[in-house]
N, C-alpha and C. Protein backbone atom coordinates (compact mmCIF):
# COMPACT_ATOMS: atom_id res chain seq x y z
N UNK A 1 -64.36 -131.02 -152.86
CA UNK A 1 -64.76 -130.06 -153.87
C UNK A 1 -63.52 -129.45 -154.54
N UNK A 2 -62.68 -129.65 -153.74
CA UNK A 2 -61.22 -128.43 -154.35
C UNK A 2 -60.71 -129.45 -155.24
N UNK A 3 -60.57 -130.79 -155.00
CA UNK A 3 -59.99 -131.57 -155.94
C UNK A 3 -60.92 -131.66 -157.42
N UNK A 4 -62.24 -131.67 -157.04
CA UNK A 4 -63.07 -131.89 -158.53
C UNK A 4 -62.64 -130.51 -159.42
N UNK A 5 -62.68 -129.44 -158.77
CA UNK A 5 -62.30 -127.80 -159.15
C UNK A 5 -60.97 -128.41 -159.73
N UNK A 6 -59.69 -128.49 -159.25
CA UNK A 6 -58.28 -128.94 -159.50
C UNK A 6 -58.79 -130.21 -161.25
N UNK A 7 -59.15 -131.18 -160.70
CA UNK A 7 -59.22 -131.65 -162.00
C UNK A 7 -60.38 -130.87 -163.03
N UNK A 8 -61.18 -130.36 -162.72
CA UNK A 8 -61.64 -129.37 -164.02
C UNK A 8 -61.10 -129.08 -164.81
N UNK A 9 -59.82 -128.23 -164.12
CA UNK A 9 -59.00 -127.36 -164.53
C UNK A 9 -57.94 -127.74 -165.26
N UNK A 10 -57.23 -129.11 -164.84
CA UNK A 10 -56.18 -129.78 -165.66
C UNK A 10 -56.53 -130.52 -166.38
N UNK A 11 -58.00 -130.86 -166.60
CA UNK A 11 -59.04 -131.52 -167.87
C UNK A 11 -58.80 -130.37 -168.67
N UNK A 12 -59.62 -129.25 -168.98
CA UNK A 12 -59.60 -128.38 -169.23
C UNK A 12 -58.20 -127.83 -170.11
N UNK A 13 -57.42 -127.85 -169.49
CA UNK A 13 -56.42 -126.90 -170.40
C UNK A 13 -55.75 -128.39 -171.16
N UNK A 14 -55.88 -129.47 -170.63
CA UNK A 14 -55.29 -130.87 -172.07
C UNK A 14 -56.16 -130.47 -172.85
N UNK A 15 -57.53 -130.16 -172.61
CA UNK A 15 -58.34 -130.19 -174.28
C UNK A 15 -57.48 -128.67 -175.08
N UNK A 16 -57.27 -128.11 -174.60
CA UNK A 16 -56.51 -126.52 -175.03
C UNK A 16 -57.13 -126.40 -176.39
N UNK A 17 -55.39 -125.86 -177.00
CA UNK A 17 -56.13 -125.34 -178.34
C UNK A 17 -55.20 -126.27 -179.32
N UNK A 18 -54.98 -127.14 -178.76
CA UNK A 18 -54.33 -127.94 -180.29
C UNK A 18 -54.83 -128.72 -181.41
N UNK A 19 -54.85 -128.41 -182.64
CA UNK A 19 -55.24 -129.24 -183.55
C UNK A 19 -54.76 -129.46 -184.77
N UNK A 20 -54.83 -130.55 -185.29
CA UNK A 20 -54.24 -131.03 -186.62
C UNK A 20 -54.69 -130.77 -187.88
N UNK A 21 -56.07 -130.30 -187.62
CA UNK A 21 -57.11 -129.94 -188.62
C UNK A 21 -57.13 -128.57 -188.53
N UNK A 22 -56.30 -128.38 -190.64
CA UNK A 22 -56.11 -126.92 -190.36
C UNK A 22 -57.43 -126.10 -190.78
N UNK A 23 -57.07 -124.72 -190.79
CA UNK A 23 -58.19 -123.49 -190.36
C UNK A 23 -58.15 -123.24 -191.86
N UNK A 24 -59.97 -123.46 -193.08
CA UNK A 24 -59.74 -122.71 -193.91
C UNK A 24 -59.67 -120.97 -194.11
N UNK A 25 -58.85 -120.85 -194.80
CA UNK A 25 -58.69 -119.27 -194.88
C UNK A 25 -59.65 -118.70 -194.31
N UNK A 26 -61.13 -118.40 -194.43
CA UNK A 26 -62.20 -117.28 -193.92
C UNK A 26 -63.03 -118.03 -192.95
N UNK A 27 -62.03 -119.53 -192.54
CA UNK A 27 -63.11 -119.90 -191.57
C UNK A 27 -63.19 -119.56 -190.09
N UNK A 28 -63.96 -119.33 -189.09
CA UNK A 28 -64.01 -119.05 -187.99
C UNK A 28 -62.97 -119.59 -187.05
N UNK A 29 -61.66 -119.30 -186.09
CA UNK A 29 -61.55 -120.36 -185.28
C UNK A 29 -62.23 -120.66 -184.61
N UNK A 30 -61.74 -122.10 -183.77
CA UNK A 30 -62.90 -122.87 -182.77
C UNK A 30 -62.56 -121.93 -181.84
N UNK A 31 -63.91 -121.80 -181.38
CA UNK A 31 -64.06 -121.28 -180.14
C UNK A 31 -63.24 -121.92 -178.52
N UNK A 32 -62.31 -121.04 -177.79
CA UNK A 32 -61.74 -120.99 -176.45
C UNK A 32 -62.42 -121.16 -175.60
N UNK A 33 -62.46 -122.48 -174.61
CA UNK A 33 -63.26 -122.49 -173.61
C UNK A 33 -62.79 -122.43 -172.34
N UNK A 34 -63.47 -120.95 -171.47
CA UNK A 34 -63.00 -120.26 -170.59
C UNK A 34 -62.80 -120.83 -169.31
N UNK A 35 -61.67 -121.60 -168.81
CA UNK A 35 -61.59 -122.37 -167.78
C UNK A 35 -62.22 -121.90 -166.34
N UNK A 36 -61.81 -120.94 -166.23
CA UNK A 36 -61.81 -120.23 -165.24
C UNK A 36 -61.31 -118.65 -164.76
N UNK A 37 -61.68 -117.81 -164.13
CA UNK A 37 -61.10 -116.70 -164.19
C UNK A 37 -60.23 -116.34 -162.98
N UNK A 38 -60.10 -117.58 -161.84
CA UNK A 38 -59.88 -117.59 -161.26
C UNK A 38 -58.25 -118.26 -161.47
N UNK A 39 -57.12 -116.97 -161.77
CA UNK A 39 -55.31 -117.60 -162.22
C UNK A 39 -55.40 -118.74 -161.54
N UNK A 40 -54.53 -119.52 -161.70
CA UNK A 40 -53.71 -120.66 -160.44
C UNK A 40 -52.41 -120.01 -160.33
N UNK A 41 -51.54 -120.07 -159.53
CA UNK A 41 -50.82 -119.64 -158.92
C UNK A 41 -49.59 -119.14 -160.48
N UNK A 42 -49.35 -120.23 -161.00
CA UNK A 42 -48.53 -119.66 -162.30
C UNK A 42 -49.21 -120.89 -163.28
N UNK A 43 -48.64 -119.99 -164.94
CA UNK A 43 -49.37 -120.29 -166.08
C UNK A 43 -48.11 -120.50 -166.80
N UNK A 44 -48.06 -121.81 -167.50
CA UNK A 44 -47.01 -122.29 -168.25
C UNK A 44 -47.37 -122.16 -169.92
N UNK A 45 -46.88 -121.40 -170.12
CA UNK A 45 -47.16 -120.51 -171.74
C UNK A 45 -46.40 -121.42 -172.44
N UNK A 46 -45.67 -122.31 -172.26
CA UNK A 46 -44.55 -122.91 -172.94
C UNK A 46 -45.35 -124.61 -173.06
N UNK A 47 -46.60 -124.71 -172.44
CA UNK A 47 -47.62 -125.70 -172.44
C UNK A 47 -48.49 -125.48 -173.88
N UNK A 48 -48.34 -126.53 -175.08
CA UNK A 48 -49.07 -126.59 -175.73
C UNK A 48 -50.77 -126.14 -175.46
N UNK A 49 -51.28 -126.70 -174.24
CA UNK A 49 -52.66 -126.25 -174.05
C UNK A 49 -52.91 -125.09 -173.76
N UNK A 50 -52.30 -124.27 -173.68
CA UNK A 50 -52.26 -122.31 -173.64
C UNK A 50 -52.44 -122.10 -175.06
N UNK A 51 -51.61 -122.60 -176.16
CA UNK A 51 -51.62 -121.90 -177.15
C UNK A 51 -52.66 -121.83 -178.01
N UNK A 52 -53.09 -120.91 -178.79
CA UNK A 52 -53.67 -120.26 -179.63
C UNK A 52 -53.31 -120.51 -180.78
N UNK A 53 -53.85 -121.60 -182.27
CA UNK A 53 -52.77 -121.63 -183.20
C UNK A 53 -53.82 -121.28 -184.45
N UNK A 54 -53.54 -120.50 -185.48
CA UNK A 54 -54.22 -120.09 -186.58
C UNK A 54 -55.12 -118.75 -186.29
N UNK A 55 -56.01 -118.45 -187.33
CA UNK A 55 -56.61 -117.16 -186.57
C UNK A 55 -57.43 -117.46 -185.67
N UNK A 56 -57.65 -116.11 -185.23
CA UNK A 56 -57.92 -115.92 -183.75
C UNK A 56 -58.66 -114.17 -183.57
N UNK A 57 -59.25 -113.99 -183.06
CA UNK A 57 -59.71 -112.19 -182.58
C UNK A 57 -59.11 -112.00 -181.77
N UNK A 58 -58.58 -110.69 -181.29
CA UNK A 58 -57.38 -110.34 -180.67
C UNK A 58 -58.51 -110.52 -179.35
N UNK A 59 -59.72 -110.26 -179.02
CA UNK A 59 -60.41 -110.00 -177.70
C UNK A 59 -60.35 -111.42 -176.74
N UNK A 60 -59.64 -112.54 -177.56
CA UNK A 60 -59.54 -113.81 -177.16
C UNK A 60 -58.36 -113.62 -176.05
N UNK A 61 -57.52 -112.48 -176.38
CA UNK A 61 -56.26 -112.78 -175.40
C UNK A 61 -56.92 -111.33 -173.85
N UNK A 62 -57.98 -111.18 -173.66
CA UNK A 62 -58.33 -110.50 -172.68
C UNK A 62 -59.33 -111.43 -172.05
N UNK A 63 -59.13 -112.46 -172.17
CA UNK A 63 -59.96 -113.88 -171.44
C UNK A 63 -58.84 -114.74 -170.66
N UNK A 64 -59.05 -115.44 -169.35
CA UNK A 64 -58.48 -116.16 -168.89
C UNK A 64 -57.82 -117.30 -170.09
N UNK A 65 -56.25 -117.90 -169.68
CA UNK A 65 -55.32 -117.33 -169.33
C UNK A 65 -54.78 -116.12 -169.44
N UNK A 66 -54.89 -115.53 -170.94
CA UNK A 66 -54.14 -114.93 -171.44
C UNK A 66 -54.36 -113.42 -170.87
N UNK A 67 -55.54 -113.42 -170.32
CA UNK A 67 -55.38 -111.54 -169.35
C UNK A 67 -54.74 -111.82 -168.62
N UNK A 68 -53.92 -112.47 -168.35
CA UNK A 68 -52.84 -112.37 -167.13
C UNK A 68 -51.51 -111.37 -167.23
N UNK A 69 -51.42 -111.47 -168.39
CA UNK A 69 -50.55 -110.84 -169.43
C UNK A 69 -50.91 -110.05 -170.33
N UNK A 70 -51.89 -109.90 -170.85
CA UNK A 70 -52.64 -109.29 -171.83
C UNK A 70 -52.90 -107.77 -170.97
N UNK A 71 -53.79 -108.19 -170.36
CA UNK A 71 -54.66 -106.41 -169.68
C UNK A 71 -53.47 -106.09 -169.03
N UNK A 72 -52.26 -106.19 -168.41
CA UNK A 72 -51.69 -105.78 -167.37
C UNK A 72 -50.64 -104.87 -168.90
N UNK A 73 -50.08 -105.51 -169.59
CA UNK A 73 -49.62 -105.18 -170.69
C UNK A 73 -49.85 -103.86 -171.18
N UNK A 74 -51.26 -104.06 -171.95
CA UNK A 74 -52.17 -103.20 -172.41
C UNK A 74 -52.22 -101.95 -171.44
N UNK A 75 -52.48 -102.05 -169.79
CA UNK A 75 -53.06 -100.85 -169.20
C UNK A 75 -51.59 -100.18 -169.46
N UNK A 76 -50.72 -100.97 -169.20
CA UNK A 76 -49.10 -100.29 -168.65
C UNK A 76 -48.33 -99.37 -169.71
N UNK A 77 -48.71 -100.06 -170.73
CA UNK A 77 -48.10 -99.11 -171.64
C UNK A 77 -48.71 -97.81 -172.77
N UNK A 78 -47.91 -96.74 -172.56
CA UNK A 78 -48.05 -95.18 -172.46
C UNK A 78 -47.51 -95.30 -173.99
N UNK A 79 -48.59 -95.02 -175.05
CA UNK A 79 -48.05 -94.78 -176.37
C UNK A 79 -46.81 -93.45 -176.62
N UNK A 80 -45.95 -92.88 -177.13
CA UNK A 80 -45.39 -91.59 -177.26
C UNK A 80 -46.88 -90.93 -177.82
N UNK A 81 -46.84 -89.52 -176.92
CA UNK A 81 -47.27 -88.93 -177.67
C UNK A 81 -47.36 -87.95 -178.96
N UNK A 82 -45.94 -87.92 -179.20
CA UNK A 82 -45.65 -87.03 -180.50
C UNK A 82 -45.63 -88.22 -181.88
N UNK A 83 -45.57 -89.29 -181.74
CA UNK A 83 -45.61 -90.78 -182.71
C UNK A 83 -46.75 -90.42 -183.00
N UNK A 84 -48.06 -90.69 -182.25
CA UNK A 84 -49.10 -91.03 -181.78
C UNK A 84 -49.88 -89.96 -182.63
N UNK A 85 -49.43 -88.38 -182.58
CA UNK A 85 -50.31 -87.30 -183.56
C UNK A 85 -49.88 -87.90 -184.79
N UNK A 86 -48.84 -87.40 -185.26
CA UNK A 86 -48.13 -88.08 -186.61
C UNK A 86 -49.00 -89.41 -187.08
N UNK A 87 -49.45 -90.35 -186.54
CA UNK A 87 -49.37 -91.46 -186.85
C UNK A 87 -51.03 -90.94 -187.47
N UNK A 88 -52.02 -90.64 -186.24
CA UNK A 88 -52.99 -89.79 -186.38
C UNK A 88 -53.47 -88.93 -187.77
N UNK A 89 -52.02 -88.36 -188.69
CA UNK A 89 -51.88 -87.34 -189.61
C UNK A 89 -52.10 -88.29 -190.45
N UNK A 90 -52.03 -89.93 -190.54
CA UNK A 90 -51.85 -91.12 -191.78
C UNK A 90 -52.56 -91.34 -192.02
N UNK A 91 -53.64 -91.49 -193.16
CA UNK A 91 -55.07 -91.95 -193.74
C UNK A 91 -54.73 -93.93 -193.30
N UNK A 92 -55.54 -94.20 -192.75
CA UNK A 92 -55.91 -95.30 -192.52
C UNK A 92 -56.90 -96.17 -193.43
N UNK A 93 -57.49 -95.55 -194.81
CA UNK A 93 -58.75 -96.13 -195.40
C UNK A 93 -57.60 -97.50 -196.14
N UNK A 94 -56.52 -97.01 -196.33
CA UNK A 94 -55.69 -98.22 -197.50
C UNK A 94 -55.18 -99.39 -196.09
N UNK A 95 -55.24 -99.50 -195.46
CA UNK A 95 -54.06 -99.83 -194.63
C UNK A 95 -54.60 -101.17 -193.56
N UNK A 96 -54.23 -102.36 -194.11
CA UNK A 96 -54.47 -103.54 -193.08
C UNK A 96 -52.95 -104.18 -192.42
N UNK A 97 -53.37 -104.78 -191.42
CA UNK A 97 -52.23 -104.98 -190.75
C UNK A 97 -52.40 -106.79 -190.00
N UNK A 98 -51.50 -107.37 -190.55
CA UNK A 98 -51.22 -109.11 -190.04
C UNK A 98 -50.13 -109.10 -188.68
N UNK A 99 -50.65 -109.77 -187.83
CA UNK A 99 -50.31 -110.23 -186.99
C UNK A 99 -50.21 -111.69 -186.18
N UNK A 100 -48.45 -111.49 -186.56
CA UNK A 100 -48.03 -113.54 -186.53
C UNK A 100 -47.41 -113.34 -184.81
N UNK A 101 -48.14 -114.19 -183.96
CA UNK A 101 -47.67 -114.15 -182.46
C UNK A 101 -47.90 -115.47 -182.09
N UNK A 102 -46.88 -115.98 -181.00
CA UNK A 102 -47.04 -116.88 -180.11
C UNK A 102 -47.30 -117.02 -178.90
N UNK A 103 -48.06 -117.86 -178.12
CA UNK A 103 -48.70 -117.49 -176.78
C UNK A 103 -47.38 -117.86 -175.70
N UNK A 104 -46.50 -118.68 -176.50
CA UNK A 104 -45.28 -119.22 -175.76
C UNK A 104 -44.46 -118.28 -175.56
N UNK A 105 -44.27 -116.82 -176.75
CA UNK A 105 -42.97 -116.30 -176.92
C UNK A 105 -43.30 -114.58 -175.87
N UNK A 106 -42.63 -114.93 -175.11
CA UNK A 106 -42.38 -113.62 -174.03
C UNK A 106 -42.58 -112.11 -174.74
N UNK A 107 -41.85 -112.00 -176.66
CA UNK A 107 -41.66 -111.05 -176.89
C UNK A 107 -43.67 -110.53 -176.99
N UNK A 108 -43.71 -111.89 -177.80
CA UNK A 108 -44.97 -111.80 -178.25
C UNK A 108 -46.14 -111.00 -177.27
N UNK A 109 -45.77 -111.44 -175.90
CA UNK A 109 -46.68 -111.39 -174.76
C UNK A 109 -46.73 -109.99 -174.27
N UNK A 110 -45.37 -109.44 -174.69
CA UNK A 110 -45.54 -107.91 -174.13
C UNK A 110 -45.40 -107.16 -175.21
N UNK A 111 -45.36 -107.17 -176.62
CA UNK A 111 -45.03 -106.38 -177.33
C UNK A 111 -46.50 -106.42 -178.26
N UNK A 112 -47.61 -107.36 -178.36
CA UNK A 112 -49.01 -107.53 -178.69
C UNK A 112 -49.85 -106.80 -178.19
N UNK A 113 -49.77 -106.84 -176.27
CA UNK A 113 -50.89 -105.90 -175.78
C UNK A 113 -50.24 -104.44 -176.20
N UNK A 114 -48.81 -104.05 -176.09
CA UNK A 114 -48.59 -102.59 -176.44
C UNK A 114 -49.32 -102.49 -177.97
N UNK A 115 -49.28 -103.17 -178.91
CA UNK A 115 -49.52 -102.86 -180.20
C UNK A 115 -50.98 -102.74 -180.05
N UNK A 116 -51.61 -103.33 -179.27
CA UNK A 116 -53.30 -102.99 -179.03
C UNK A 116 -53.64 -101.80 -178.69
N UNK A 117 -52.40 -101.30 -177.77
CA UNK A 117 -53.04 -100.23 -176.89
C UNK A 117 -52.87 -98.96 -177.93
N UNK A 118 -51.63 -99.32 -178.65
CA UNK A 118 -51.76 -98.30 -180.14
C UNK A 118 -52.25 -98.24 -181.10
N UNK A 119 -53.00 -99.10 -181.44
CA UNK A 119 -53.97 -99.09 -182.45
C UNK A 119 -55.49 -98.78 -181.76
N UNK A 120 -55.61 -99.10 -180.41
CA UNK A 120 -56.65 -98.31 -179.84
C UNK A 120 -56.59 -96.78 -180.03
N UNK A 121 -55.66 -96.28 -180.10
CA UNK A 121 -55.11 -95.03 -179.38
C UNK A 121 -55.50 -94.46 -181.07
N UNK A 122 -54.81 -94.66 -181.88
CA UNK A 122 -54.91 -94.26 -183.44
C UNK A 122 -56.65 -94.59 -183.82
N UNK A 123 -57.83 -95.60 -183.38
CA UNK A 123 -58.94 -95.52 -183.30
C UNK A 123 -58.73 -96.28 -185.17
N UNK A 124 -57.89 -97.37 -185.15
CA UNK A 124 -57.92 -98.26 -186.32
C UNK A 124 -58.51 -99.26 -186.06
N UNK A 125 -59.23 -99.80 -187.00
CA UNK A 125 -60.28 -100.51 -186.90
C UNK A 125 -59.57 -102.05 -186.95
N UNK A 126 -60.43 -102.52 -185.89
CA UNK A 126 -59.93 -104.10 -185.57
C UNK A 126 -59.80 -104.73 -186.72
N UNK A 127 -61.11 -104.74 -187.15
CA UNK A 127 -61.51 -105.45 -187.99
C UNK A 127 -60.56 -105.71 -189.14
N UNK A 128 -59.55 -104.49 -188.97
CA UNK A 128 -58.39 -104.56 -190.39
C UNK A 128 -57.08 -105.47 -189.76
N UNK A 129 -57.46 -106.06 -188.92
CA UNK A 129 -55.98 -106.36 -188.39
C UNK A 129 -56.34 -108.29 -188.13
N UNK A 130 -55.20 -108.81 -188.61
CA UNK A 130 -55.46 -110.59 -189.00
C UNK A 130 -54.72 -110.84 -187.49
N UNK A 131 -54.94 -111.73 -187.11
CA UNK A 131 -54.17 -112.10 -185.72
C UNK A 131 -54.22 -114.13 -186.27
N UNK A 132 -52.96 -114.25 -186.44
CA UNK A 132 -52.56 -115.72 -186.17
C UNK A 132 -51.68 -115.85 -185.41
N UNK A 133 -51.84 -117.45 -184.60
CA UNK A 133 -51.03 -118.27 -183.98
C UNK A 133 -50.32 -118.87 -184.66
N UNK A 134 -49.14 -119.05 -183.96
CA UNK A 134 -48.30 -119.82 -184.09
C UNK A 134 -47.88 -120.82 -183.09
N UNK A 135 -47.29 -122.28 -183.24
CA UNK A 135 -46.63 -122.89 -182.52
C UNK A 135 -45.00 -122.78 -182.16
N UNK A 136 -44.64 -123.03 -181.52
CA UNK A 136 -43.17 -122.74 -180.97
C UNK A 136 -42.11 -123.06 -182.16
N UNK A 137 -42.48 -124.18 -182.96
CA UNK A 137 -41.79 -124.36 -185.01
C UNK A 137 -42.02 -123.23 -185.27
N UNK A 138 -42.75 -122.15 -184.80
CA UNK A 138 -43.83 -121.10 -185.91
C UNK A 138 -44.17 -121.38 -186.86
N UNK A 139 -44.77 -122.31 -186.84
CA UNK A 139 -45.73 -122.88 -188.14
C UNK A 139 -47.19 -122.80 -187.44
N UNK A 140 -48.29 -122.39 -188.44
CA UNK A 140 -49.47 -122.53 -187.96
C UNK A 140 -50.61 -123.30 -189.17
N UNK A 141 -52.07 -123.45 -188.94
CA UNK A 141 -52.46 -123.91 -190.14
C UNK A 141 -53.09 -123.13 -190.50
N UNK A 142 -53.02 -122.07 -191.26
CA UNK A 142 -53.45 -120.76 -192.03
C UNK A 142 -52.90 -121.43 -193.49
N UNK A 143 -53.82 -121.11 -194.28
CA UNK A 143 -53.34 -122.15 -196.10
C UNK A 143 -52.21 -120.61 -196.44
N UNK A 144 -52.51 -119.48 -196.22
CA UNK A 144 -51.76 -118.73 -196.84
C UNK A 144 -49.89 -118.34 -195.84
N UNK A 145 -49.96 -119.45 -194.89
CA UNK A 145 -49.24 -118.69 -193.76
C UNK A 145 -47.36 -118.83 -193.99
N UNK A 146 -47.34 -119.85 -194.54
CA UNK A 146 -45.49 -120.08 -195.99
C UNK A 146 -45.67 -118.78 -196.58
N UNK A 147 -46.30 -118.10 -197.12
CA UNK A 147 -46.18 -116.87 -197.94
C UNK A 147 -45.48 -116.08 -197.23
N UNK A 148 -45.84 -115.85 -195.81
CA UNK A 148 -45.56 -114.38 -194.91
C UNK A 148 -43.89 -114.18 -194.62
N UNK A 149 -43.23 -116.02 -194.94
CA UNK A 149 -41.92 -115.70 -194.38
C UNK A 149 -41.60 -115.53 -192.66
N UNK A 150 -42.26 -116.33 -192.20
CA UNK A 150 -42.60 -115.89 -190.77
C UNK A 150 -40.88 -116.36 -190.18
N UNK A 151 -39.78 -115.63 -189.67
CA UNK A 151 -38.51 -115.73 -188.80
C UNK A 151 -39.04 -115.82 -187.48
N UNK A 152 -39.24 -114.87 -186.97
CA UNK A 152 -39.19 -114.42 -185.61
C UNK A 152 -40.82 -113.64 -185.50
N UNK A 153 -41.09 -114.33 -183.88
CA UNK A 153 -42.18 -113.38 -183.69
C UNK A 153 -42.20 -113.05 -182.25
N UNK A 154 -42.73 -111.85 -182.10
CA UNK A 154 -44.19 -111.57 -183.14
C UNK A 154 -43.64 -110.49 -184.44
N UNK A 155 -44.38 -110.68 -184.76
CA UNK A 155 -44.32 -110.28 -186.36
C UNK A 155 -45.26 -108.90 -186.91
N UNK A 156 -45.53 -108.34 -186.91
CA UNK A 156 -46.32 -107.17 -187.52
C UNK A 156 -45.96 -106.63 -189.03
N UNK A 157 -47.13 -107.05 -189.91
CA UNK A 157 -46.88 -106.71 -191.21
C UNK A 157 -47.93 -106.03 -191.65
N UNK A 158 -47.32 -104.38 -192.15
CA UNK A 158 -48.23 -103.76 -192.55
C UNK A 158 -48.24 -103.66 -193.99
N UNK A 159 -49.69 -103.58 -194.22
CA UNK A 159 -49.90 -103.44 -195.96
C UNK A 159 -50.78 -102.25 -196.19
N UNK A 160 -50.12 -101.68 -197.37
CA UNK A 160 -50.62 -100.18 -197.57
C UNK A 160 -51.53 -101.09 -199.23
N UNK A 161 -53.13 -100.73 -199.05
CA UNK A 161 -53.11 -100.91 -201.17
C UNK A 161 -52.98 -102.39 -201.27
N UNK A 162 -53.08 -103.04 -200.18
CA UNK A 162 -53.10 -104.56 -200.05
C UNK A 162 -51.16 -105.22 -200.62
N UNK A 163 -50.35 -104.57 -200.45
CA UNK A 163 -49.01 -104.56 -200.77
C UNK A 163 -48.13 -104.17 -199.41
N UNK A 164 -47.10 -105.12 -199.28
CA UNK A 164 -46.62 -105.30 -198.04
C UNK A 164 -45.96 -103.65 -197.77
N UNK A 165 -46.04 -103.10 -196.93
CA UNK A 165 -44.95 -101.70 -196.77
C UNK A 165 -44.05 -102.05 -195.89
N UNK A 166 -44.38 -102.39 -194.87
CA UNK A 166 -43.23 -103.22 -194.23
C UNK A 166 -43.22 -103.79 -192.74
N UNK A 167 -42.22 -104.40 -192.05
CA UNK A 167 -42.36 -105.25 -191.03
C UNK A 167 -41.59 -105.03 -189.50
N UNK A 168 -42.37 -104.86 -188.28
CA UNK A 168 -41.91 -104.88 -187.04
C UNK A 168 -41.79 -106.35 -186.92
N UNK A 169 -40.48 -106.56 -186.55
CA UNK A 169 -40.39 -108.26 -186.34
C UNK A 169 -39.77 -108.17 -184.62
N UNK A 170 -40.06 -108.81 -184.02
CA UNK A 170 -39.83 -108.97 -182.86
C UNK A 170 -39.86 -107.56 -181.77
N UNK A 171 -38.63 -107.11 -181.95
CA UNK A 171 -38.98 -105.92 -181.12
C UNK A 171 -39.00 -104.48 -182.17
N UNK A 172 -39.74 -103.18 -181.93
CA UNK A 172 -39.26 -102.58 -182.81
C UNK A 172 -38.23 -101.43 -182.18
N UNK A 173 -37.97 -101.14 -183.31
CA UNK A 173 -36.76 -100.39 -183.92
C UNK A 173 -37.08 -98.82 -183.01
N UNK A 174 -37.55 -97.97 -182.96
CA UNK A 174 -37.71 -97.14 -182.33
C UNK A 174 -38.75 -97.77 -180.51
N UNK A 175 -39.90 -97.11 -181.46
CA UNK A 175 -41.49 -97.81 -180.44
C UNK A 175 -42.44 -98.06 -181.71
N UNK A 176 -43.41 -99.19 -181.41
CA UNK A 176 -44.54 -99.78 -182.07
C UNK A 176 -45.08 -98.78 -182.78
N UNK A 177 -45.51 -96.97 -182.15
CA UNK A 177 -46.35 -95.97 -182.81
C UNK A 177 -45.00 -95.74 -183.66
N UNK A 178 -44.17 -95.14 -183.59
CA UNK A 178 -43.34 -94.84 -184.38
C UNK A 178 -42.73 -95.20 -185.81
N UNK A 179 -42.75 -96.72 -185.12
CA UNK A 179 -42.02 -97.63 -186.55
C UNK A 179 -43.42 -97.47 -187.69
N UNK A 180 -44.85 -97.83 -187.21
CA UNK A 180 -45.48 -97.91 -187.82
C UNK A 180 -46.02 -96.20 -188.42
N UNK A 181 -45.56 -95.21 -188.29
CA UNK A 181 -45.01 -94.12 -188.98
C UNK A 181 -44.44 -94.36 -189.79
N UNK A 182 -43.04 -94.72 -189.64
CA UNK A 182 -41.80 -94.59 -190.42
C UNK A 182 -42.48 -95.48 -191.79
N UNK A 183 -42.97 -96.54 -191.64
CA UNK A 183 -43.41 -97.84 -192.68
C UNK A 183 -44.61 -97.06 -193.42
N UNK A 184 -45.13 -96.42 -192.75
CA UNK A 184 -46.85 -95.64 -193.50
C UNK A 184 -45.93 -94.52 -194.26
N UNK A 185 -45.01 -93.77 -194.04
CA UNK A 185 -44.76 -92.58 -194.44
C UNK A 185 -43.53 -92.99 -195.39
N UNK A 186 -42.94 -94.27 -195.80
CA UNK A 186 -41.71 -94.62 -196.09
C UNK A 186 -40.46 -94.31 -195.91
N UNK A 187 -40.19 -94.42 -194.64
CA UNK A 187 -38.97 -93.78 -193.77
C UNK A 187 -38.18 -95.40 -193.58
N UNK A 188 -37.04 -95.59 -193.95
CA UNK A 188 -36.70 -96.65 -194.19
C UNK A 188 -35.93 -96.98 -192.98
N UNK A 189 -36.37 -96.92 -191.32
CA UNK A 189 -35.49 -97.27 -190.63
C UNK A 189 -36.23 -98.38 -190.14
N UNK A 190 -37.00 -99.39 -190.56
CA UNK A 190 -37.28 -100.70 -190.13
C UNK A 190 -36.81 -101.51 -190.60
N UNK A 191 -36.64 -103.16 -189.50
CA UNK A 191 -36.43 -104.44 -190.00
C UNK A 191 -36.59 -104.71 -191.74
């Protein structure tokens, strides 16, 4: 039985998430199929079949593999609380926010669940926030995804008025609540 379980599982993550056939703009991604919730001992993020490529709903990375990293992330980190009012003080009705991450890139892995746990915290609506994959090229198949300029990720690009205001690229510059202050309020100490 442990061996049929064992090959499930390494069936399973070859089908992953790779594909050649790209994602039109408003179309759904394919649906993640949940191997198991049960970790194996370690998870190779640097394995094409982990990754996540094009859009995606952020609630995808609180599902096996990716809560391995995801919820532990998320619980651990303590927004500032003086960012956190301020940020609070910012009308949110103009304001969507893109998010370019890789399931491979370490920064991505811990600096995504913090950005969740602050946009929980601010009570901004998911729904405004784009989440694409990328592959380890950082290229993904999003038709609009050459536009963004994607260097380094993860990437956080906020748009005030549907117009870029500006960008946390990899790590930020103060903390995640903060920078995204400085960019809402036009305080020019970001990337």
């Amino acid at each position: 039985m442990k061996k049929i379980y064992t090959l499930f599982i390494f069936v399973a993550l070859l089908a992953g998430c790779k594909s050649t056939k790209p994602i039109a703009k408003n179309q759904e991604p394919a649906t993640q199929v949940a191997v198991s919730e049960t970790p194996p001992a370690e998870i190779n993020f640097h394995d094409q079949t982990t990754w996540i490529l094009g859009y995606f709903k952020p609630d995808q990375l609180t599902h096996y593999p990716y809560s391995t990293w995801y919820l532990k992330g998320y619980d651990d980190y303590q927004p500032d609380t003086n960012a956190l009012n301020n940020l609070m003080d910012i009308n949110k009705s103009d304001v969507s926010i893109k998010v370019v991450m890789g399931i491979w890139c370490p920064d991505s892995r811990r600096e995504v669940p913090r950005f969740m746990r602050v946009i929980d915290a601010w009570h901004f609506p998911v729904e405004k926030v784009t989440f694409i994959g990328v592959d380890d090229a950082k290229q993904s198949p999003v038709g609009e995804y050459t536009s963004l300029n994607i260097v380094r990720v993860p990437t956080f690009i906020i748009f005030k008025n549907n117009i870029e205001a500006g960008r946390i690229i990899e790590n930020p510059v103060t903390s995640l609540e903060q920078d995204l202050v400085n960019i809402l309020t036009g305080m020019k100490n970001n990337k």
